[in-house]
N, C-alpha and C. Protein backbone atom coordinates (compact mmCIF):
# COMPACT_ATOMS: atom_id res chain seq x y z
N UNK A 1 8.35 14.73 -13.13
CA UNK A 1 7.31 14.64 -14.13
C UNK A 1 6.02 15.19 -13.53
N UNK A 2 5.14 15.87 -14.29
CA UNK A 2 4.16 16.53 -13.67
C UNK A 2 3.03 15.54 -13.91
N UNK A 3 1.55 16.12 -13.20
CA UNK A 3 0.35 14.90 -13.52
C UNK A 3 0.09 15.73 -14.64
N UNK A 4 -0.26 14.41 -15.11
CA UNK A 4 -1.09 15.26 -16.57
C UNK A 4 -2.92 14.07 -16.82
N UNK A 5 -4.17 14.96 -16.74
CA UNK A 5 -5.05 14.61 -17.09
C UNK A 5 -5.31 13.27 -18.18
N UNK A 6 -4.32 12.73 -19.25
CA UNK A 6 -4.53 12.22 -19.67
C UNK A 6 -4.01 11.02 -18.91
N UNK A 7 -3.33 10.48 -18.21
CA UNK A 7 -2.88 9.66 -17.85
C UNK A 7 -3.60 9.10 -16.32
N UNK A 8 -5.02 9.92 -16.20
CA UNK A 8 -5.80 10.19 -15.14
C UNK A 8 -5.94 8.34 -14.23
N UNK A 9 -5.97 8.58 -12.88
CA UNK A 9 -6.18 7.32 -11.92
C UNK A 9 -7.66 6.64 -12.72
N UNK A 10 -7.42 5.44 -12.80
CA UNK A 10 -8.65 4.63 -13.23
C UNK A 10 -9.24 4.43 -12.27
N UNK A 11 -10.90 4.23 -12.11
CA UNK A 11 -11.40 2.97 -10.95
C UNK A 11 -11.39 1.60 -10.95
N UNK A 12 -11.02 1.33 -9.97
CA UNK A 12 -10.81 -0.20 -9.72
C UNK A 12 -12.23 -0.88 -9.27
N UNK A 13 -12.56 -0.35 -7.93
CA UNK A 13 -13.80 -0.59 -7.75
C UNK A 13 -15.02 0.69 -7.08
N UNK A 14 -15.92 0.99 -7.29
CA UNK A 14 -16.37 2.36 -6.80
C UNK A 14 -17.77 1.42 -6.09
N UNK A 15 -17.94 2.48 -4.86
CA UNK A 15 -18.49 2.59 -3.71
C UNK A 15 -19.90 2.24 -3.97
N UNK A 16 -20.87 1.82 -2.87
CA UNK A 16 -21.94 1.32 -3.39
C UNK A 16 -23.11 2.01 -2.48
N UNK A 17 -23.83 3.08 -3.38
CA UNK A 17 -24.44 4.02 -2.31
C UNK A 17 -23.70 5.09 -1.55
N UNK A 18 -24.33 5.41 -0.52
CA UNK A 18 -23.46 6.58 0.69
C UNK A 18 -22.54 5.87 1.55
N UNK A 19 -22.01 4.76 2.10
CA UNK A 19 -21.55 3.54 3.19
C UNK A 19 -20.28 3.39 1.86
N UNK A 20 -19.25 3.52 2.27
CA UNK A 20 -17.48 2.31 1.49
C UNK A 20 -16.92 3.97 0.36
N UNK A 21 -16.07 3.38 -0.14
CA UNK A 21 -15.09 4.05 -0.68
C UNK A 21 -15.05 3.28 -1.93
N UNK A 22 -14.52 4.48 -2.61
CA UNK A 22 -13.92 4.11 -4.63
C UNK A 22 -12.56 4.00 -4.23
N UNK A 23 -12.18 2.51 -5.20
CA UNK A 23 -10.94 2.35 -4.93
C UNK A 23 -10.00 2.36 -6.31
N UNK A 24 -9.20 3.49 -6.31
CA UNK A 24 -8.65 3.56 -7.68
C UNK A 24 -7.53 3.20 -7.56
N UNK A 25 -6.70 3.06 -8.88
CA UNK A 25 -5.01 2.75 -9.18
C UNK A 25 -4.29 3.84 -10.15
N UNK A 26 -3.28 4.03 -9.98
CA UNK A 26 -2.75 5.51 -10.78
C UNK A 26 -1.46 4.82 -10.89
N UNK A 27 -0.80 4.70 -12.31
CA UNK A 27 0.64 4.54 -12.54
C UNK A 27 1.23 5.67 -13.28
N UNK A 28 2.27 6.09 -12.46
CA UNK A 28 3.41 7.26 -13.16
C UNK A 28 4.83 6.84 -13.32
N UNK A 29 5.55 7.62 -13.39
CA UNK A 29 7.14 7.43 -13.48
C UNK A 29 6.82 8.34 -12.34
N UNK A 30 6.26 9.40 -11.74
CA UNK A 30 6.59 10.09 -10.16
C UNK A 30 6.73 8.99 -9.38
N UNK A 31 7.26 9.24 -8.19
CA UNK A 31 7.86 8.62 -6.81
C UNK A 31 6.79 8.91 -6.06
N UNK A 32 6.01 8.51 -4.76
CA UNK A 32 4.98 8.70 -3.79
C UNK A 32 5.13 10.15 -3.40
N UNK A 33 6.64 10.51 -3.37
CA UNK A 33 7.14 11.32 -2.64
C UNK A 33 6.17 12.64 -3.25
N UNK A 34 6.32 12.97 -4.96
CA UNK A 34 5.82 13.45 -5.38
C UNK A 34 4.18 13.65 -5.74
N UNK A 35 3.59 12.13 -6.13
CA UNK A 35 2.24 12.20 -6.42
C UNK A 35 1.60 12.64 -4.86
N UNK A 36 2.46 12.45 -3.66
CA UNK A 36 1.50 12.85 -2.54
C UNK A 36 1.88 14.39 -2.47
N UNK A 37 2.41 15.15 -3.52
CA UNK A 37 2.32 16.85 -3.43
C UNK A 37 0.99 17.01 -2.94
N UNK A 38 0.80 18.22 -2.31
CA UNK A 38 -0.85 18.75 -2.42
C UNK A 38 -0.73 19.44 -3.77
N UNK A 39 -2.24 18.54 -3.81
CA UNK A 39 -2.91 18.98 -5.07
C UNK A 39 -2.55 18.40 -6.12
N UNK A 40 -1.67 17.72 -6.31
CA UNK A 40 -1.30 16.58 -7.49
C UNK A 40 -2.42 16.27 -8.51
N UNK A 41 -3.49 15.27 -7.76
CA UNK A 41 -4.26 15.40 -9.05
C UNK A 41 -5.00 16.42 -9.26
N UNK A 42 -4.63 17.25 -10.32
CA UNK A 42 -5.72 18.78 -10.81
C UNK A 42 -7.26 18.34 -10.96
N UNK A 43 -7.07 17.02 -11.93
CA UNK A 43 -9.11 16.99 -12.24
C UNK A 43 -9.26 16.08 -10.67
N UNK A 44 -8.94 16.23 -9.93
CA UNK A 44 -9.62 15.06 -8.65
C UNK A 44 -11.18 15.31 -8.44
N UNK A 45 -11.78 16.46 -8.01
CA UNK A 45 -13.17 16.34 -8.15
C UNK A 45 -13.58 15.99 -9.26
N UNK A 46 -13.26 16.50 -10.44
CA UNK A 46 -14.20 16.43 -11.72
C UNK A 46 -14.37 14.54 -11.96
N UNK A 47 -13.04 13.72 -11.63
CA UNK A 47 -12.94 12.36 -11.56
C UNK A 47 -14.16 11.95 -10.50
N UNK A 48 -14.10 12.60 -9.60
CA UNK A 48 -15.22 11.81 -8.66
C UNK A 48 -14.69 11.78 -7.36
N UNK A 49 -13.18 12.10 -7.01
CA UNK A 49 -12.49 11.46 -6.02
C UNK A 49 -12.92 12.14 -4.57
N UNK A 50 -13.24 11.36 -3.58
CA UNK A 50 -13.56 12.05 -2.30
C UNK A 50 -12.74 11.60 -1.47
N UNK A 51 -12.54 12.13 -0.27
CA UNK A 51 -12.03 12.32 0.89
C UNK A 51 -11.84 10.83 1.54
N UNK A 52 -11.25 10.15 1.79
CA UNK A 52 -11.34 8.71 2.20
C UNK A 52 -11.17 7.52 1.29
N UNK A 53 -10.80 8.00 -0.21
CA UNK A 53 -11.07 6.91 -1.07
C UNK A 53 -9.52 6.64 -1.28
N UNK A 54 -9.24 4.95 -1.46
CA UNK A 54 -8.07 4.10 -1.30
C UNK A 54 -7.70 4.30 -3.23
N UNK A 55 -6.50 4.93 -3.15
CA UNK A 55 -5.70 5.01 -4.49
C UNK A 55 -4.52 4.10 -4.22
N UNK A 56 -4.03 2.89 -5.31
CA UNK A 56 -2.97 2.67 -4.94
C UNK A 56 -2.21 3.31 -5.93
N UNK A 57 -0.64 3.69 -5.61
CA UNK A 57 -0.03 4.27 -6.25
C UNK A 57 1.18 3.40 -6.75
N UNK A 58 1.65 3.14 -7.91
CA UNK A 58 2.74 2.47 -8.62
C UNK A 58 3.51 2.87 -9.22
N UNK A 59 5.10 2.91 -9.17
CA UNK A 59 5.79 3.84 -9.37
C UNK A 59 6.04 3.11 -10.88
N UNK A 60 6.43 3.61 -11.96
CA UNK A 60 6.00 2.39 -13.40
C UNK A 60 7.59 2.20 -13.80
N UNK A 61 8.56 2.76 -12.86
CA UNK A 61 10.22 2.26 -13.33
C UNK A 61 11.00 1.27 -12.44
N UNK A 62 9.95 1.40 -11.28
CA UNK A 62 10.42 0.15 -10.29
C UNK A 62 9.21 -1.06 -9.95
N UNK A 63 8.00 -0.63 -10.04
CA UNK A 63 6.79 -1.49 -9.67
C UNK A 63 6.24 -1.13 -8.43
N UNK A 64 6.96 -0.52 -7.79
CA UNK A 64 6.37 -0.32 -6.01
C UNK A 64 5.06 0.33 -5.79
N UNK A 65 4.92 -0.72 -5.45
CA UNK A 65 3.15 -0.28 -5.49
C UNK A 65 2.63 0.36 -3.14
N UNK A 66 2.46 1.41 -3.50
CA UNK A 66 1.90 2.06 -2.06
C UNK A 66 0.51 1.98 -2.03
N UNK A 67 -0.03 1.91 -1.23
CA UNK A 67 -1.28 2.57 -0.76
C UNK A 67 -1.80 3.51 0.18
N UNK A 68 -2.31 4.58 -0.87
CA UNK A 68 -2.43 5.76 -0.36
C UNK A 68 -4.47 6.30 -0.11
N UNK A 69 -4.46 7.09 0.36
CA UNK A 69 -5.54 7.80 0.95
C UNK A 69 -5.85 9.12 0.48
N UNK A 70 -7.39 9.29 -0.41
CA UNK A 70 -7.60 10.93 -0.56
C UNK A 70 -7.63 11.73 0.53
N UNK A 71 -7.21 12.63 0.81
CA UNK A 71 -7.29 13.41 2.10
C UNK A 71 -7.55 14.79 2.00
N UNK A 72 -7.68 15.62 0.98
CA UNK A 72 -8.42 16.23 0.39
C UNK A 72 -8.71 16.48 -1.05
N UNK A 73 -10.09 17.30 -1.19
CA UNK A 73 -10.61 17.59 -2.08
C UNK A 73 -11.00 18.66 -2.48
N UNK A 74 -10.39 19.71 -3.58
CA UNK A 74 -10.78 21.22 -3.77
C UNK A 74 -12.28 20.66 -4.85
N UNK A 75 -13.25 21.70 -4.20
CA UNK A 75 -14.64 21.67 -4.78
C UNK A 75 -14.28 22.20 -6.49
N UNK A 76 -14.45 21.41 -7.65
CA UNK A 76 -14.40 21.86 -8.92
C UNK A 76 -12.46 22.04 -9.24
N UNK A 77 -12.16 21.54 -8.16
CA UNK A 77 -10.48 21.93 -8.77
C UNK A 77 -9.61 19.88 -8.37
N UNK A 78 -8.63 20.25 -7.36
CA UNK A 78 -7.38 19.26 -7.24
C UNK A 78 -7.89 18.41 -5.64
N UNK A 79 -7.07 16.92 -6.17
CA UNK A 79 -7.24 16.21 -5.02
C UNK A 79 -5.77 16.06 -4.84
N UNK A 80 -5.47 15.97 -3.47
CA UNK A 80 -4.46 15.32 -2.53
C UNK A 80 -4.38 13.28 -2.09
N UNK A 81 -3.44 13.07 -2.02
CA UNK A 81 -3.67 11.67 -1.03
C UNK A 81 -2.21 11.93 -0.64
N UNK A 82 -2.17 11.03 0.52
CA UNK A 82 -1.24 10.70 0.89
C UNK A 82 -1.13 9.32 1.46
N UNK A 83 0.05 8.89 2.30
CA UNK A 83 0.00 7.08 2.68
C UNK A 83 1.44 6.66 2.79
N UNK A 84 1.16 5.35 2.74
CA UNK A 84 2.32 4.65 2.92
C UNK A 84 3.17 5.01 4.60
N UNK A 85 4.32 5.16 4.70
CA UNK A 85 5.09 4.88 5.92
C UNK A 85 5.51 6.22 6.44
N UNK A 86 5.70 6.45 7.73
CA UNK A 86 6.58 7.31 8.26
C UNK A 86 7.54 7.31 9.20
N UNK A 87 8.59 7.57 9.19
CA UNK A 87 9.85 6.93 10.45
C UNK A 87 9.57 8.05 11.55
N UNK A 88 9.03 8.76 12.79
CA UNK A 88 9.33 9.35 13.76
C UNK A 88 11.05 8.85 14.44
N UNK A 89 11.57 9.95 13.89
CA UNK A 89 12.89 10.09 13.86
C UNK A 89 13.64 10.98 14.85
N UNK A 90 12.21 12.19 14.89
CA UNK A 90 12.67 13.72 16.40
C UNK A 90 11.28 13.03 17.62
N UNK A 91 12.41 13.70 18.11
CA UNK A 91 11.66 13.37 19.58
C UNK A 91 10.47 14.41 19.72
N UNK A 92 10.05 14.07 21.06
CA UNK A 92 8.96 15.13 20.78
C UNK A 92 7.45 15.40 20.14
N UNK A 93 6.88 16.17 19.55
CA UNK A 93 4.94 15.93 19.60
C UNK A 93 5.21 15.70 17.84
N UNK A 94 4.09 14.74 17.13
CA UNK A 94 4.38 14.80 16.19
C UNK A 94 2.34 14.38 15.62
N UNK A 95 2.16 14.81 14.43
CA UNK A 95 1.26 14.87 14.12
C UNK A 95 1.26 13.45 12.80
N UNK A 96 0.00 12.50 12.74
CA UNK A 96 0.51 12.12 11.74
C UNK A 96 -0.69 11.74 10.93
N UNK A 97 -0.40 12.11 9.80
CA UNK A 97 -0.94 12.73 8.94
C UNK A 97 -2.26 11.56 7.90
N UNK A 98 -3.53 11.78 7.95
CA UNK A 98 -4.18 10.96 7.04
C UNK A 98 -3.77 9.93 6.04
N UNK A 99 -3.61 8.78 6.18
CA UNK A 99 -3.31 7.49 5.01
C UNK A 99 -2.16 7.16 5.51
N UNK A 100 -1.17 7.47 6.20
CA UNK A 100 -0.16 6.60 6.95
C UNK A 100 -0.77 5.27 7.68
N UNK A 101 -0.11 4.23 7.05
CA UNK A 101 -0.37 2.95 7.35
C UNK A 101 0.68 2.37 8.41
N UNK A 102 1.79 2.62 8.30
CA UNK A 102 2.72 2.65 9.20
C UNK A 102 3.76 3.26 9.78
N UNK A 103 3.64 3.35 10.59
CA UNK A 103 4.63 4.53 11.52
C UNK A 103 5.75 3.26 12.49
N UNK A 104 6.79 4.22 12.38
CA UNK A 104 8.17 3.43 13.01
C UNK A 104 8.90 4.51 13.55
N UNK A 105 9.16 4.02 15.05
CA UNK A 105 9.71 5.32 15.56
C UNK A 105 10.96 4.72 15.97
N UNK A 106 11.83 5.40 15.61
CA UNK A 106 13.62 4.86 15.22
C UNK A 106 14.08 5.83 16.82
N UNK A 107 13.53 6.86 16.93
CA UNK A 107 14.23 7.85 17.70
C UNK A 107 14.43 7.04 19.37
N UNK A 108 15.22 7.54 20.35
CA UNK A 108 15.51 6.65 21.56
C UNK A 108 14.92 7.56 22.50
N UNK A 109 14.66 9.14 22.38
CA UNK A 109 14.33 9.91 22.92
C UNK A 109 12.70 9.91 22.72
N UNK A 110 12.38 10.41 24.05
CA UNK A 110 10.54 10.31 23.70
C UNK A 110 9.88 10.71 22.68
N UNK A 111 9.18 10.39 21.96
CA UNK A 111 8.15 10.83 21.17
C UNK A 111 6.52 10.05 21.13
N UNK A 112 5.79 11.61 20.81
CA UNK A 112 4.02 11.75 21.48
C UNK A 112 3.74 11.70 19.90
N UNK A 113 2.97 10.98 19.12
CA UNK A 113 2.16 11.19 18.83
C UNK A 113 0.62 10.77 18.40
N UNK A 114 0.45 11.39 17.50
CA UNK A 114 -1.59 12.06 17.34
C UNK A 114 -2.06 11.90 16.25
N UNK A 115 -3.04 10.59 15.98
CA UNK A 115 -3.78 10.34 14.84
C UNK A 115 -5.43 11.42 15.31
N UNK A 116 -5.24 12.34 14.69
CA UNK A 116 -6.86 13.22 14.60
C UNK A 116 -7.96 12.20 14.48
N UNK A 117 -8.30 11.54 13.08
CA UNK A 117 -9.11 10.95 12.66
C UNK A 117 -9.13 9.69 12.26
N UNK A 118 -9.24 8.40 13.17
CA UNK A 118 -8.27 6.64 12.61
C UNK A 118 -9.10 6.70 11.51
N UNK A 119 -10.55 7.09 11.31
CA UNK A 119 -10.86 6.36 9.85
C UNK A 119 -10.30 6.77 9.24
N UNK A 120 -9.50 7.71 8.70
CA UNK A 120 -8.62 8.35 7.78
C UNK A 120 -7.53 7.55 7.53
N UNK A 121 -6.93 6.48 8.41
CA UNK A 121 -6.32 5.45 8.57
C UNK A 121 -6.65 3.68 7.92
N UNK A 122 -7.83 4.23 7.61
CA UNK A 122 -8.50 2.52 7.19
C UNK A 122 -7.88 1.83 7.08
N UNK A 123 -7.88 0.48 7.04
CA UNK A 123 -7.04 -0.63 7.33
C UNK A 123 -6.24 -1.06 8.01
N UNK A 124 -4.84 -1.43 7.91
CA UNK A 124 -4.22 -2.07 8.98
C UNK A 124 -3.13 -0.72 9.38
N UNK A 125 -2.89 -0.93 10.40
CA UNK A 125 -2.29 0.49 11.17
C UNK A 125 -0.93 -0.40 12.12
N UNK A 126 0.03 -0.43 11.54
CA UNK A 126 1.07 -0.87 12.46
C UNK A 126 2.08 0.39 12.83
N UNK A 127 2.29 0.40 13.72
CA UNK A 127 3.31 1.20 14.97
C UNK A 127 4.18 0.07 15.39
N UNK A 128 5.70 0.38 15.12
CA UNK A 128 6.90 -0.37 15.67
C UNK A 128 8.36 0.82 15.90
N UNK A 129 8.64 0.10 17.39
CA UNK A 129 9.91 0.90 17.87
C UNK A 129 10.93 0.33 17.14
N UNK A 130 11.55 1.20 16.36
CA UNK A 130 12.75 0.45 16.33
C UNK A 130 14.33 0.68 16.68
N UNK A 131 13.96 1.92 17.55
CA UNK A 131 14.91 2.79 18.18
C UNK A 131 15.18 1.80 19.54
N UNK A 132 16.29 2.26 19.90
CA UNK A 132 16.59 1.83 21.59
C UNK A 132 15.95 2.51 22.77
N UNK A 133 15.79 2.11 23.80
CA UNK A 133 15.73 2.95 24.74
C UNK A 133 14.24 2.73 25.26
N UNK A 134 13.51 2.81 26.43
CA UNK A 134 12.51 2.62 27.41
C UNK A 134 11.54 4.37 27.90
N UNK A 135 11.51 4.87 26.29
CA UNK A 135 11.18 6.26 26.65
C UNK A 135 9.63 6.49 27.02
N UNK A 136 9.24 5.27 26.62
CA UNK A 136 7.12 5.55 26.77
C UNK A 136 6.96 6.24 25.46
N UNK A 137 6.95 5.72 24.32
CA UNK A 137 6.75 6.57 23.00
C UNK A 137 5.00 6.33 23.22
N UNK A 138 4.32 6.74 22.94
CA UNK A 138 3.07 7.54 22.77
C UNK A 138 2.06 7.31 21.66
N UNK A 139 1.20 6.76 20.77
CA UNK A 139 0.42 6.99 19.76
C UNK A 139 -1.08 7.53 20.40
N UNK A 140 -1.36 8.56 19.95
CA UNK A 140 -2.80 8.57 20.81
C UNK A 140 -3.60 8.95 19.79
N UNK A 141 -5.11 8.08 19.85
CA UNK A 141 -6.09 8.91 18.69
C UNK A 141 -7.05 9.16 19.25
N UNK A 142 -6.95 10.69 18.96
CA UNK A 142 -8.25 11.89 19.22
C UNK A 142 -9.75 11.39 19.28
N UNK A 143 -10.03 10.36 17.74
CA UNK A 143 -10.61 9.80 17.23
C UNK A 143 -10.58 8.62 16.90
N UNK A 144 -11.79 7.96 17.75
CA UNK A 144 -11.62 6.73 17.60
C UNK A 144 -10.51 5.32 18.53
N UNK A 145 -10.80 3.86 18.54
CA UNK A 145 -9.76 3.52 19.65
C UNK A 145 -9.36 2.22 18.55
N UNK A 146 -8.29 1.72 19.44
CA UNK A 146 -7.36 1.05 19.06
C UNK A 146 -8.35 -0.69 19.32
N UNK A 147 -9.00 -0.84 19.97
CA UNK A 147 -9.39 -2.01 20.55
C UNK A 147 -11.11 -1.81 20.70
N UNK A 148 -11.70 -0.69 20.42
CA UNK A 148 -13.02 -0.52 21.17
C UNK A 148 -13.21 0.30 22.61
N UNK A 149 -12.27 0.27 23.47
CA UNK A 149 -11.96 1.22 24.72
C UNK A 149 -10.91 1.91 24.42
N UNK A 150 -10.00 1.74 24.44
CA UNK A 150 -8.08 2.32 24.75
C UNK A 150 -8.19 3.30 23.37
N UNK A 151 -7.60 4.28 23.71
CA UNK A 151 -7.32 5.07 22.24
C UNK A 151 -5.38 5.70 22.52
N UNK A 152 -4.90 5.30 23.87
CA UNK A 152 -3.44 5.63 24.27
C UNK A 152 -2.92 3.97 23.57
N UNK A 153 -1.42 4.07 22.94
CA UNK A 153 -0.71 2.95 23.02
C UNK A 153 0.57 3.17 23.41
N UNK A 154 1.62 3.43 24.56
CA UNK A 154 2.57 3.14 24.80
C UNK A 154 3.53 2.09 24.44
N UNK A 155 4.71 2.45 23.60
CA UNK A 155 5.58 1.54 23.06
C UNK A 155 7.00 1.99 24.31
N UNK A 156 7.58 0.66 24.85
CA UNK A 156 8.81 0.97 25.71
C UNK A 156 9.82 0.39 25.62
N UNK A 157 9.83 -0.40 23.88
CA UNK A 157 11.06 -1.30 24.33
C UNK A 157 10.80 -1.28 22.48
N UNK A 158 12.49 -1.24 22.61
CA UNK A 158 13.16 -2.18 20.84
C UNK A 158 12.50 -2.66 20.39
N UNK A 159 12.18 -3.02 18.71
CA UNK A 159 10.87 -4.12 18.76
C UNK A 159 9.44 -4.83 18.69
N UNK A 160 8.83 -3.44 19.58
CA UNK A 160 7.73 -4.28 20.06
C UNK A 160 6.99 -3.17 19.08
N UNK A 161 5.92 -3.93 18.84
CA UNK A 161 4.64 -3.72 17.73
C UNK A 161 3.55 -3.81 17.83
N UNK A 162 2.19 -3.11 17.02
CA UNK A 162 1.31 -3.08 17.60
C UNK A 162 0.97 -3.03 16.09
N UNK A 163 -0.17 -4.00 15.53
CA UNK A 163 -0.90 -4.21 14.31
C UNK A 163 -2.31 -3.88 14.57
N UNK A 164 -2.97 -3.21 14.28
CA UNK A 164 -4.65 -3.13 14.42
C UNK A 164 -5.34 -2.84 13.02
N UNK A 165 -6.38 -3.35 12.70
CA UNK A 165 -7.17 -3.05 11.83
C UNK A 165 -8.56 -1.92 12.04
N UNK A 166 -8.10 -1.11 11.56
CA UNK A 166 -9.47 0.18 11.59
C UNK A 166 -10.59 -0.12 10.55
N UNK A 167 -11.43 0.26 11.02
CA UNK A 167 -12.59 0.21 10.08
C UNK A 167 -13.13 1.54 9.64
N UNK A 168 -13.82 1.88 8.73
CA UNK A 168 -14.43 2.88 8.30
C UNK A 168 -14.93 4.04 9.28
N UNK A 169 -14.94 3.37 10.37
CA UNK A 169 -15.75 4.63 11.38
C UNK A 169 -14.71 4.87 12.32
N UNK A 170 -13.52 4.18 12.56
CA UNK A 170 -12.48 4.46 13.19
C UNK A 170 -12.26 3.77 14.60
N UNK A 171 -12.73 2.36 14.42
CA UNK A 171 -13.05 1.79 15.46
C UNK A 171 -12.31 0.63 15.48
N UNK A 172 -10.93 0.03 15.99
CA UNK A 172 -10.06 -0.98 15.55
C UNK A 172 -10.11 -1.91 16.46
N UNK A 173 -9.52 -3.35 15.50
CA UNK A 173 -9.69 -4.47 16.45
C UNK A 173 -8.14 -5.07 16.40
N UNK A 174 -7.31 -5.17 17.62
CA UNK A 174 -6.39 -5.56 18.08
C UNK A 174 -5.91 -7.02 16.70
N UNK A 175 -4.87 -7.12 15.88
CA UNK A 175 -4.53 -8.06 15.63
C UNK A 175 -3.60 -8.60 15.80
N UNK A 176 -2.53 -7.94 16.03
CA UNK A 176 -1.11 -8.79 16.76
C UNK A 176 -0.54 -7.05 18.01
N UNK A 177 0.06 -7.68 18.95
CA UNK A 177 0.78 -6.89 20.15
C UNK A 177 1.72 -7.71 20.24
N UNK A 178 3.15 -7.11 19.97
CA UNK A 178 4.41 -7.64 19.72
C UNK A 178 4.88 -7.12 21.07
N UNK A 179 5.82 -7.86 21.82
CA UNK A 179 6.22 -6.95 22.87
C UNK A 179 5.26 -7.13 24.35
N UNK A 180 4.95 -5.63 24.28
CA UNK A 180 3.69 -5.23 25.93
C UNK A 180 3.63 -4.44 25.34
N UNK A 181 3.25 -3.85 24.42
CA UNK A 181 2.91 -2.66 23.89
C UNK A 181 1.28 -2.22 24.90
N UNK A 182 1.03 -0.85 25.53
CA UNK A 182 0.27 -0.96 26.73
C UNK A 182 -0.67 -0.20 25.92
N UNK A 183 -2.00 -0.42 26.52
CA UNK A 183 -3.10 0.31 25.65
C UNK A 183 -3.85 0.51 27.04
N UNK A 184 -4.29 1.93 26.81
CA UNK A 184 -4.96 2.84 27.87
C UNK A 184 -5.90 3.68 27.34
C-alpha cells in the first residue's frame, strides 16, 4: 500500500521553542518494513517534520506499534524515519543506522559496530548478544558516550546486555549491565 497524503501522521505532542522534538503517530495497513522506505512520507516537510522527531508507527491489521525516528528531511519535498530493532547477524563492521532502539547480535563470529550520532538514538538503547561464543562484539559511538566517559562497549558472552538511556545531546546514563558487558 502506498502513503497517501490524506491519511497524513497526526501530532501527538509538538516541541516547545528550539530545545525537544514533535512527537507524532501514523497508522497504515504498511509494515515498518515499508513506511521506513526512504522517502515514504512525500508531504514530510510541508507537515513540519524534522530530523530527530519521535513517530510512532502502528501497523492497523495487527496493532504493533514501533517507534521510529525522522532521519531525514527533503527541503519542500519527503521525510524518511526509521527505528525499531536490528539483529547483527554477519560478522564483521556494521553501521547502524539512526532510530534503532535495539540491536541484537545473534552472530558467534566478531562483529564491530558504529552509532555516528547517539542523539539520533534518543531514548533507551539496548544491545544484547544472543549468539554464542567470546568474540569481543564491539558497539562504538563516534558521538557521544554510553555513561558520560566510555563511548566503546564490548559484549563477550551469551546473554549479556547493556540498557542505556540517551538524551537529546547524545549523552547516556547507564541503566542496567547484564553480564560484564565492558565500557571503555
Amino acid at each position: 500500500m502506498a502513503y497517501s497524503t490524506s491519511t497524513a501522521p497526526g501530532k501527538v505532542a509538538q516541541k516547545n521553542g528550539s530545545n525537544g522534538r514533535t512527537i507524532w503517530s501514523y497508522v497504515s495497513a504498511d509494515t515498518l518494513a515499508v513506511v521506513s522506505a526512504a522517502d515514504y512520507f512525500s508531504n514530510g516537510d510541508a507537515l513540519g517534520m524534522q530530523v530527530g522527531d519521535i513517530v510512532f508507527v502502528t501497523v492497523s491489521g495487527t496493532g504493533a506499534t514501533s517507534l521510529t525516528y525522522v532521519t531525514s528531511v527533503t527541503s519542500g519535498g519527503a521525510a524518511s524515519v526509521s527505528g525499531g530493532t536490528i539483529d547483527l547477524d554477519t560478522a564483521g563492521a556494521n553501521v547502524i543506522t539512526p532510530g534503532i532502539n535495539k540491536i541484537t547480535i545473534s552472530q558467534a563470529t566478531q562483529v564491530t559496530a558504529t552509532i555516528a550520532e547517539a542523539a539520533l538514538h534518543q531514548g533507551v538503547l539496548i544491545v544484547t548478544q544472543t549468539g554464542t561464543g567470546t568474540a569481543g562484539h564491539t558497539l562504538t559511538l563516534t558521538s557521544g558516550t554510553f555513561d558520560g566517559t566510555n563511548n566503546v562497549a564490548t559484549l563477550n558472552a551469551q546473554n549479556e546486555s547493556l540498557a542505556v538511556f540517551i538524551d537529546g545531546d547524545g549523552n547516556g546514563t547507564i541503566l542496567e549491565n547484564t553480564g560484564a558487558v565492558v565500557l571503555s
